[in-house]
PDB file of N, CA and C in Angstrom:
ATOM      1  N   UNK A   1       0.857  -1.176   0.000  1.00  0.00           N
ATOM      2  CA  UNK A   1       0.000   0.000   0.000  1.00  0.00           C
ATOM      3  C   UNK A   1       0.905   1.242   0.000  1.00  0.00           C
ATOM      4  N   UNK A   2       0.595   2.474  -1.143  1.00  0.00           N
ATOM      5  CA  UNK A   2       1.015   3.621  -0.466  1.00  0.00           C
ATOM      6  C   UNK A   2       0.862   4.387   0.127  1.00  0.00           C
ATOM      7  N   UNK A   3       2.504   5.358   0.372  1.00  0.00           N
ATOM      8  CA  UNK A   3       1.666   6.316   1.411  1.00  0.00           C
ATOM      9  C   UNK A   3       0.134   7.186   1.614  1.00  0.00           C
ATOM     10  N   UNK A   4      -0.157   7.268   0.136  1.00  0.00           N
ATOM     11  CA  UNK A   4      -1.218   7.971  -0.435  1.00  0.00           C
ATOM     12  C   UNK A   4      -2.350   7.188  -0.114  1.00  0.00           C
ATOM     13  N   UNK A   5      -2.564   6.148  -0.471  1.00  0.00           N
ATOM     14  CA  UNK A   5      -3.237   5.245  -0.044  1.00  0.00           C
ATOM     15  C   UNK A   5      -3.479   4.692   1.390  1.00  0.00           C
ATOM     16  N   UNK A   6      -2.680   4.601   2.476  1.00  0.00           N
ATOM     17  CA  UNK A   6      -2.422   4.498   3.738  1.00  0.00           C
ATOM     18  C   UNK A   6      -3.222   5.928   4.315  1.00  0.00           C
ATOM     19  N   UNK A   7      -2.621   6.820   4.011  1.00  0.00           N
ATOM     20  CA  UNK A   7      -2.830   8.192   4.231  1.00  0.00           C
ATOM     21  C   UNK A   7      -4.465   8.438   4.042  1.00  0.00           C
ATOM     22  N   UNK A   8      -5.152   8.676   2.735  1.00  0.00           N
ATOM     23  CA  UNK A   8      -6.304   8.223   2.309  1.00  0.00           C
ATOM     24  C   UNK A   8      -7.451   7.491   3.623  1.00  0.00           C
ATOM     25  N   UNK A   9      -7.252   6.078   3.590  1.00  0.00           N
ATOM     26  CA  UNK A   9      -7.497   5.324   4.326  1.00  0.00           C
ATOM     27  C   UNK A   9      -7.737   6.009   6.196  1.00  0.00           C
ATOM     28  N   UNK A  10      -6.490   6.075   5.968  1.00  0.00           N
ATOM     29  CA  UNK A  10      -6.911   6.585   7.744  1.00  0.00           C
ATOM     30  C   UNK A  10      -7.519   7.984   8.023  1.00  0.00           C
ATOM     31  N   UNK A  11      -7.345   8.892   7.066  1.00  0.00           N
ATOM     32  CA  UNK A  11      -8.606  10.336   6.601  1.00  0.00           C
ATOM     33  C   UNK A  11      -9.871   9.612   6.999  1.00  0.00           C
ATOM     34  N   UNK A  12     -10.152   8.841   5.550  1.00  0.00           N
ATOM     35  CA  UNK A  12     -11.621   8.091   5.828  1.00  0.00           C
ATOM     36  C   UNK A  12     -12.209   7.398   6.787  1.00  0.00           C
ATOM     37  N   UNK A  13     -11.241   6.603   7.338  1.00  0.00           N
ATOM     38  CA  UNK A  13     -11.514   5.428   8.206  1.00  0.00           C
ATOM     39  C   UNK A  13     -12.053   5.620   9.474  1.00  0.00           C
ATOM     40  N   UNK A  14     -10.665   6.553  10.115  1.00  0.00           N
ATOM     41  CA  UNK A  14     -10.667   6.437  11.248  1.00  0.00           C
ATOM     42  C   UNK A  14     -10.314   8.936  12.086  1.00  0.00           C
ATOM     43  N   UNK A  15      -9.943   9.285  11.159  1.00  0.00           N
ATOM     44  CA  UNK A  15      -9.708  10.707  11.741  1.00  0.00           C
ATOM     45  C   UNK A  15     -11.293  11.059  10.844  1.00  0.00           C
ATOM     46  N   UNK A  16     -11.864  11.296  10.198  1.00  0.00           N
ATOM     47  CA  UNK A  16     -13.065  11.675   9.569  1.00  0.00           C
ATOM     48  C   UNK A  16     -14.248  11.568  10.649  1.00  0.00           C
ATOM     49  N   UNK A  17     -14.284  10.274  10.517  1.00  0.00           N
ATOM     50  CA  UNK A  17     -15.570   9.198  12.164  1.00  0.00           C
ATOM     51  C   UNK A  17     -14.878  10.345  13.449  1.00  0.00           C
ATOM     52  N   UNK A  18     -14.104  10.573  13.997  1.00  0.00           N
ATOM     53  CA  UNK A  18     -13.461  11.117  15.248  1.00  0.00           C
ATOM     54  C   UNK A  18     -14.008  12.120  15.151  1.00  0.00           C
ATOM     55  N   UNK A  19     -13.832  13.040  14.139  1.00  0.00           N
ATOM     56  CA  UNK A  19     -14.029  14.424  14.004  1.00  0.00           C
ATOM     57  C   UNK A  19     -15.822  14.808  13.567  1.00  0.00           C
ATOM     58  N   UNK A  20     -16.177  13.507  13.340  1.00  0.00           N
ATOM     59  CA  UNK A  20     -17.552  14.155  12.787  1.00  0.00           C
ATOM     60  C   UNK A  20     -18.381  13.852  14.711  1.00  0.00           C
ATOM     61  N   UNK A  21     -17.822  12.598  14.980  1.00  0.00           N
ATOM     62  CA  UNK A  21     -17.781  12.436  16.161  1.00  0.00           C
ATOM     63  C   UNK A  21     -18.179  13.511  17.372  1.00  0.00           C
ATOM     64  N   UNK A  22     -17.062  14.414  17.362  1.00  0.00           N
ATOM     65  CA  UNK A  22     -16.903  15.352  18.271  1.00  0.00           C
ATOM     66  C   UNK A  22     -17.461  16.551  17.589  1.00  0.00           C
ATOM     67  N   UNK A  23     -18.087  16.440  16.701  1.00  0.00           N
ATOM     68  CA  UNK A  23     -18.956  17.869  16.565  1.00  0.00           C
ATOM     69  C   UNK A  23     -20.043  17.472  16.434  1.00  0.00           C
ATOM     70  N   UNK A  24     -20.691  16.083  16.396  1.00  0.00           N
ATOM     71  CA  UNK A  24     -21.573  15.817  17.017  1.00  0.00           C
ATOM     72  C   UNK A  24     -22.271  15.763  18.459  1.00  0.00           C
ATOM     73  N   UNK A  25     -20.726  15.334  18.981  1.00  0.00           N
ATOM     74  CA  UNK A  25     -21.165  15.662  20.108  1.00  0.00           C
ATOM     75  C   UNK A  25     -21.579  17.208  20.835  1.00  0.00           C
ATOM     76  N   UNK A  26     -20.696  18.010  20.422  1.00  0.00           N
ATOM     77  CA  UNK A  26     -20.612  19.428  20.183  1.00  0.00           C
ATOM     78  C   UNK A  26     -21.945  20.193  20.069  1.00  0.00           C
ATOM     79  N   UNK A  27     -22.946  19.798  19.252  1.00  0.00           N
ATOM     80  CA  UNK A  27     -23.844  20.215  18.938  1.00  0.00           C
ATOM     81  C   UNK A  27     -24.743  19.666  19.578  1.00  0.00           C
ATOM     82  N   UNK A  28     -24.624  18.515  20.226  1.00  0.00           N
ATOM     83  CA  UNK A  28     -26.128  17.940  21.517  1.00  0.00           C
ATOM     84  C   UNK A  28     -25.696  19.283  22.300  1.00  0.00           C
ATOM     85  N   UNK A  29     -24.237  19.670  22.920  1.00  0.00           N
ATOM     86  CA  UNK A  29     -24.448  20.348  24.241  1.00  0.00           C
ATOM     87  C   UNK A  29     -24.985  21.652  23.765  1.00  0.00           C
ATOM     88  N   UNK A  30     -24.698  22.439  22.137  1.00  0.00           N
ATOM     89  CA  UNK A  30     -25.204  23.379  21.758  1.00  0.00           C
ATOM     90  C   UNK A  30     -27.621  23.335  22.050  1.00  0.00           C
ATOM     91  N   UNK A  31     -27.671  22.443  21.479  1.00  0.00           N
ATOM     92  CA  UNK A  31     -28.806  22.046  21.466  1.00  0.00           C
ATOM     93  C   UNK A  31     -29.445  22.172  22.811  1.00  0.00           C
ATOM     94  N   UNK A  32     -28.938  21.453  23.438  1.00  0.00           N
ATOM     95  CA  UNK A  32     -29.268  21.398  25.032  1.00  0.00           C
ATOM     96  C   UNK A  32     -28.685  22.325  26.024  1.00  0.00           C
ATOM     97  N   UNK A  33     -28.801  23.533  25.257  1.00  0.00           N
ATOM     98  CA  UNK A  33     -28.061  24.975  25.729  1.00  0.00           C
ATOM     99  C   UNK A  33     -27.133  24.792  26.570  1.00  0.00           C
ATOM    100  N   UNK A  34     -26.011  23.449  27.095  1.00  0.00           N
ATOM    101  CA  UNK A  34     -25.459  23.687  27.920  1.00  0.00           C
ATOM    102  C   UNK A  34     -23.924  24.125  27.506  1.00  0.00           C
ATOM    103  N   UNK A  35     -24.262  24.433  26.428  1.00  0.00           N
ATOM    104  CA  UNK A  35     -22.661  25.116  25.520  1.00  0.00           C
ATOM    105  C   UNK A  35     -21.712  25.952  26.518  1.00  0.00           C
ATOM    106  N   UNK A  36     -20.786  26.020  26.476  1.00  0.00           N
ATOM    107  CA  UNK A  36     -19.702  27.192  27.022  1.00  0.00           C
ATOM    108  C   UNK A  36     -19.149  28.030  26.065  1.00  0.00           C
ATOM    109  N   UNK A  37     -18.826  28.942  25.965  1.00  0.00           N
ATOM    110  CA  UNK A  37     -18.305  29.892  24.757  1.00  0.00           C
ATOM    111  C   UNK A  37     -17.187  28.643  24.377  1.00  0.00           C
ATOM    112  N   UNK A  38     -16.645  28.521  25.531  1.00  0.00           N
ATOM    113  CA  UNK A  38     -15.609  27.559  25.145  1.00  0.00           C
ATOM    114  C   UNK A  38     -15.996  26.316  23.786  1.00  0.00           C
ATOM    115  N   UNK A  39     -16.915  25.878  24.174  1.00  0.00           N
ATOM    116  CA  UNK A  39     -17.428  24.443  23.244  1.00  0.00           C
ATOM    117  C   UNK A  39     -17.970  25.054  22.162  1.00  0.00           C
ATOM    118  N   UNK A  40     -18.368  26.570  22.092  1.00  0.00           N
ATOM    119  CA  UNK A  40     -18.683  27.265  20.840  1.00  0.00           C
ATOM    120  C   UNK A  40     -17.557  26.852  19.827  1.00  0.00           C
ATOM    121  N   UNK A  41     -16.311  27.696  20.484  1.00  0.00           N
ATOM    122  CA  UNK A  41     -14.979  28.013  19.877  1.00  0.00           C
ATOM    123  C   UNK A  41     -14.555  26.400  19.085  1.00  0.00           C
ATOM    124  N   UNK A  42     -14.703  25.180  19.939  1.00  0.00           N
ATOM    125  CA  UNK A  42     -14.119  24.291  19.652  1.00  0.00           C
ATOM    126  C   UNK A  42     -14.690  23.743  18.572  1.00  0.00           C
ATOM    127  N   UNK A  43     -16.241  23.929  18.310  1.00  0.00           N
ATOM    128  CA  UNK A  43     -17.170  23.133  17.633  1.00  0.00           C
ATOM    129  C   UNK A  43     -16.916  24.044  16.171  1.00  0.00           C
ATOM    130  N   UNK A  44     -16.297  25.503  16.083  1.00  0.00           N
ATOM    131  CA  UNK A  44     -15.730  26.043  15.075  1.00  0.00           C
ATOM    132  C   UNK A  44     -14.830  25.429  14.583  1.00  0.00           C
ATOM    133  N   UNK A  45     -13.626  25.156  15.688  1.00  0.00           N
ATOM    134  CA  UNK A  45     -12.379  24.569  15.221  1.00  0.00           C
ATOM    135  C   UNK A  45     -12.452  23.442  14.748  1.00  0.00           C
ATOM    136  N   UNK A  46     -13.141  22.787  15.168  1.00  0.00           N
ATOM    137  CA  UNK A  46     -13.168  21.476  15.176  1.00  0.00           C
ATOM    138  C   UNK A  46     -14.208  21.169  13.207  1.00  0.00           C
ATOM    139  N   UNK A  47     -14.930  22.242  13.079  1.00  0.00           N
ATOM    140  CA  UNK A  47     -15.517  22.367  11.481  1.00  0.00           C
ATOM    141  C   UNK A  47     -14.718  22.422  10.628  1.00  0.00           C
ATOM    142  N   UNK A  48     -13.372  23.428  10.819  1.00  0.00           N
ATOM    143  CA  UNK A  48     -12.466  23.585  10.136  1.00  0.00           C
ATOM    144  C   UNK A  48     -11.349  22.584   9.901  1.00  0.00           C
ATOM    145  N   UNK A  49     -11.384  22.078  11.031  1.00  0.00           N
ATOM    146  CA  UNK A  49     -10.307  20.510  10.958  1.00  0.00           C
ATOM    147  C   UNK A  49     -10.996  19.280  10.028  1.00  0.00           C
ATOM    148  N   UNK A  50     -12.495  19.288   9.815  1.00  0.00           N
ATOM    149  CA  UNK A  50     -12.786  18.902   8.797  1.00  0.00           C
ATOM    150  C   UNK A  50     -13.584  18.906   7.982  1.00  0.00           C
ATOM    151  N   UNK A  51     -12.718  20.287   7.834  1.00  0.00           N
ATOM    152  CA  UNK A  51     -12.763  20.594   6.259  1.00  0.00           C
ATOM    153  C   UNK A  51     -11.554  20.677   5.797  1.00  0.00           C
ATOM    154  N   UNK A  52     -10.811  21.131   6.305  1.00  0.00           N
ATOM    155  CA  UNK A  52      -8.813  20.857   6.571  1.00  0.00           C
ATOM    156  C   UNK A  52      -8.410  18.996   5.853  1.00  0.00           C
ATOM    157  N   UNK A  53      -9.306  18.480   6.568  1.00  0.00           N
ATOM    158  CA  UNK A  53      -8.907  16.735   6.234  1.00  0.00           C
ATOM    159  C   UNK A  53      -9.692  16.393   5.294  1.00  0.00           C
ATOM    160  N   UNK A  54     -11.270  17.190   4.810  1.00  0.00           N
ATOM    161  CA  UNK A  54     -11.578  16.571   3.213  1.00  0.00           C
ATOM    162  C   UNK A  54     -10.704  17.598   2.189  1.00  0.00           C
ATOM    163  N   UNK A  55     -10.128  18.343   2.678  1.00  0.00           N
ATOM    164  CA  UNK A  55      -9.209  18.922   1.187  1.00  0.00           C
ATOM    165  C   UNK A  55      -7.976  18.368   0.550  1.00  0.00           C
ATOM    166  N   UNK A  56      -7.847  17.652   2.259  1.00  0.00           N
ATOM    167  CA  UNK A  56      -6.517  16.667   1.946  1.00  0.00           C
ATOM    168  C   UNK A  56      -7.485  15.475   0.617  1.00  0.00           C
ATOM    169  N   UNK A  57      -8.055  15.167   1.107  1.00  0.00           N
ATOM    170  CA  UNK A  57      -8.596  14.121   0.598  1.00  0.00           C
ATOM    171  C   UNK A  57      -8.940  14.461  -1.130  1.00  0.00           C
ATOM    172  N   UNK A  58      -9.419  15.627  -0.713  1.00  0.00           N
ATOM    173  CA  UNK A  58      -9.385  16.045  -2.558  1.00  0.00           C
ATOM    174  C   UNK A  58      -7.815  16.087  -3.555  1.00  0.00           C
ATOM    175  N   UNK A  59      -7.290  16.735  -2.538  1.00  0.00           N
ATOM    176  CA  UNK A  59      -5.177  16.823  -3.103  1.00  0.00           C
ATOM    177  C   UNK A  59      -5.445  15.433  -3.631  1.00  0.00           C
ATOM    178  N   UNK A  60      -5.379  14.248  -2.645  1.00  0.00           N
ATOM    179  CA  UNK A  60      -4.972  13.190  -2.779  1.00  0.00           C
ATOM    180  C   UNK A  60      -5.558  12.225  -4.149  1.00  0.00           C
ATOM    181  N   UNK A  61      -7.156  12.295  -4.126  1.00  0.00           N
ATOM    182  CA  UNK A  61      -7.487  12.225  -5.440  1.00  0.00           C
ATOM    183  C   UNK A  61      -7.321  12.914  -6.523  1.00  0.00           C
ATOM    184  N   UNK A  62      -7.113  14.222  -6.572  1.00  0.00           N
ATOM    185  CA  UNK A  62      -5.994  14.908  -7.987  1.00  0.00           C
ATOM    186  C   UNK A  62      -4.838  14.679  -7.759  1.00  0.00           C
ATOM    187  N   UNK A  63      -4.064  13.788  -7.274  1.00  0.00           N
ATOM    188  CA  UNK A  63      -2.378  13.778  -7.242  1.00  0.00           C
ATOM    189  C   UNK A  63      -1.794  14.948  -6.437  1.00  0.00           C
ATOM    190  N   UNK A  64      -2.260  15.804  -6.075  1.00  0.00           N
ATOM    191  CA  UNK A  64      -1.735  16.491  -5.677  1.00  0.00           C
ATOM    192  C   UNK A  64      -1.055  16.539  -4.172  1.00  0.00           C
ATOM    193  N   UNK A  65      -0.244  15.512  -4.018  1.00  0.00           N
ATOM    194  CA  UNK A  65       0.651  15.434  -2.843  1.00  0.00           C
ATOM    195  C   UNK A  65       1.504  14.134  -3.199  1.00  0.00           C
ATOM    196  N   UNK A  66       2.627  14.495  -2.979  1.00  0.00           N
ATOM    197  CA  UNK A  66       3.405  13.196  -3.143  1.00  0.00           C
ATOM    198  C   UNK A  66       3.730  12.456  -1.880  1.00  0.00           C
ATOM    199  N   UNK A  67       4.510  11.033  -1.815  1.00  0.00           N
ATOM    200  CA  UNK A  67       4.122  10.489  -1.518  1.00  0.00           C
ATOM    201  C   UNK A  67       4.813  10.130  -0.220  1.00  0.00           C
ATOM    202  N   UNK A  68       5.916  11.456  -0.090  1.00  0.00           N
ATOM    203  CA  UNK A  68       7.169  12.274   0.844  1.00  0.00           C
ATOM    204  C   UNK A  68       5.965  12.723   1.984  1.00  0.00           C
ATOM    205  N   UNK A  69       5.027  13.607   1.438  1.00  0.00           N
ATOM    206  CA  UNK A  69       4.163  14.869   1.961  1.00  0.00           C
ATOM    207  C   UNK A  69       3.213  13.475   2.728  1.00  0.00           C
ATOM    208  N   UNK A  70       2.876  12.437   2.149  1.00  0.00           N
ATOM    209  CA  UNK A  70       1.972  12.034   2.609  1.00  0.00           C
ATOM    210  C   UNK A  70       2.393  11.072   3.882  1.00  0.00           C
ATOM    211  N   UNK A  71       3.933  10.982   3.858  1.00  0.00           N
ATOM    212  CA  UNK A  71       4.045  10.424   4.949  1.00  0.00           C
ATOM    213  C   UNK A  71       4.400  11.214   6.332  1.00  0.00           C
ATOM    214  N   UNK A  72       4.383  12.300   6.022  1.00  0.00           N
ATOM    215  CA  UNK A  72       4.451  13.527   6.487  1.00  0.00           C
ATOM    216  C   UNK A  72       3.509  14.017   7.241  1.00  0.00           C
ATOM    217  N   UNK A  73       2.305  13.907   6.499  1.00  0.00           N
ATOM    218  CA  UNK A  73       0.989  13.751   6.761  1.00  0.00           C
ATOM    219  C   UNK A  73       0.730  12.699   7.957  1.00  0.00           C
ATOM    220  N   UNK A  74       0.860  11.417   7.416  1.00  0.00           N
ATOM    221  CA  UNK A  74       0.591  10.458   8.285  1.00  0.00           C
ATOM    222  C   UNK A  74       0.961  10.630   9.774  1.00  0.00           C
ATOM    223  N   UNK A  75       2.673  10.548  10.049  1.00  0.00           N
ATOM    224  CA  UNK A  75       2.869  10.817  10.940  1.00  0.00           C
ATOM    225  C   UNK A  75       2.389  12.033  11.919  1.00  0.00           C
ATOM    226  N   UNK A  76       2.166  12.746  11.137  1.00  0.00           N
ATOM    227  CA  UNK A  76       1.634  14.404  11.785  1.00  0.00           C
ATOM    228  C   UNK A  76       0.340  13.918  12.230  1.00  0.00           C
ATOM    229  N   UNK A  77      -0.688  13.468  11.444  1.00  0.00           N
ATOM    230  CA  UNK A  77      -1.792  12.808  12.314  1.00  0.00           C
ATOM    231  C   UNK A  77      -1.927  11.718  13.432  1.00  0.00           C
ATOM    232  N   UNK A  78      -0.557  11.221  13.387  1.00  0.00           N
ATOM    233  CA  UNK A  78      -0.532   9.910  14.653  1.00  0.00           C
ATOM    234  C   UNK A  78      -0.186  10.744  15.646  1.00  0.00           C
ATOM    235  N   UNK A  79       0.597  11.331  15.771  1.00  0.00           N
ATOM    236  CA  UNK A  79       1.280  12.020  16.826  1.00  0.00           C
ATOM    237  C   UNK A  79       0.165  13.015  16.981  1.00  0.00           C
ATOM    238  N   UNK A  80      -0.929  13.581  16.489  1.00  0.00           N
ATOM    239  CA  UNK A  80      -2.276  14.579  17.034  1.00  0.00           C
ATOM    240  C   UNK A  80      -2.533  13.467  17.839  1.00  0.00           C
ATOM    241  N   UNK A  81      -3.050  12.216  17.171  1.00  0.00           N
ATOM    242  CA  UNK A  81      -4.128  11.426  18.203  1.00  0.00           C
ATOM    243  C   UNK A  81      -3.986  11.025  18.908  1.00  0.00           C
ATOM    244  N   UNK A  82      -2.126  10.578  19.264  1.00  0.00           N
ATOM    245  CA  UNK A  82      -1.403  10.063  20.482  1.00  0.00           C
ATOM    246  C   UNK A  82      -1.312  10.636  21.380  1.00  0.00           C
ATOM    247  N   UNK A  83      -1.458  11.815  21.293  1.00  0.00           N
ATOM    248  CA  UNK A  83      -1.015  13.321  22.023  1.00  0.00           C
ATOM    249  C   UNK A  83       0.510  13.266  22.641  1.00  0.00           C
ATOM    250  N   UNK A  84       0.987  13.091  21.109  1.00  0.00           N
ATOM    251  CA  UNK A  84       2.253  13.513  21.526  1.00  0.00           C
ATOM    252  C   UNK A  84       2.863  14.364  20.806  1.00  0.00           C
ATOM    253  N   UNK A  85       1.826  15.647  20.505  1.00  0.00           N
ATOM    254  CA  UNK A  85       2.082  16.858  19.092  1.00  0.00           C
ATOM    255  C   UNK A  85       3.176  17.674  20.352  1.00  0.00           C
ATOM    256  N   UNK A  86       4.191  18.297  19.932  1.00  0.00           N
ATOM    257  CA  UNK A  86       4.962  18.938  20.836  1.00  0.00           C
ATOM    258  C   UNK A  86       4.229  19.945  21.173  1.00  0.00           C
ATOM    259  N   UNK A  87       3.225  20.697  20.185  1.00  0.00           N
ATOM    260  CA  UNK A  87       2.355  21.873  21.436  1.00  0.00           C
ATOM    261  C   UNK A  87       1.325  21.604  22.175  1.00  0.00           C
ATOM    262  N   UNK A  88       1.079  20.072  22.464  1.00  0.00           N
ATOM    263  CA  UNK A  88       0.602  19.675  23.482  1.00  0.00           C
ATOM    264  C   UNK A  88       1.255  19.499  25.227  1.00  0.00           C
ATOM    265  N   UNK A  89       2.846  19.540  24.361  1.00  0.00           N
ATOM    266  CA  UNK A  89       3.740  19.113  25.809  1.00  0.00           C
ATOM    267  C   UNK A  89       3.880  20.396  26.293  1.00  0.00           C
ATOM    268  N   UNK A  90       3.888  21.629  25.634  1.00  0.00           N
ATOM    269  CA  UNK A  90       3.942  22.800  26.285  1.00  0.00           C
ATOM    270  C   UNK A  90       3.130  23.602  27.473  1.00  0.00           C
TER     271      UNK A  90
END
């Protein structure tokens, strides 16, 4: 498998489900007015992260990332979900 393909795969699979996940959840506490500005802010960020990961997904079906970038990619997303991004240790 390539990186592109690997890469691909775990967009769809498994960071896509997470993220639709948590702005689902996001939006019961909106719903059930028990929002915090805070969970406002996040349920923004958290829109933009995917939409951030279907654009990847578009690059990836026009070629547009090679296959350097995509492992690049990969790792950059393991280390978000591990929480071991270095501006987490800060």
């Amino acid at each position: 498998m390539t990186n592109a393909q690997t890469l691909k795969s775990l967009i769809e699979d498994e960071v896509i489900p997470e993220i639709e996940d948590s702005i689902d959840y996001l939006f019961e506490l909106v719903d059930a007015k028990k929002a915090t500005n805070e969970d406002t802010d996040e349920l923004k960020d958290t829109q933009e992260l995917l939409k951030a990961f279907r654009e990847i997904l578009t690059e990836l079906e026009n070629n547009e990332i090679d296959e350097e970038e995509c492992l690049e990619l990969i790792e950059d997303i393991n280390a978000m979900r591990s929480g071991d991004d270095e501006e987490e240790e800060i």
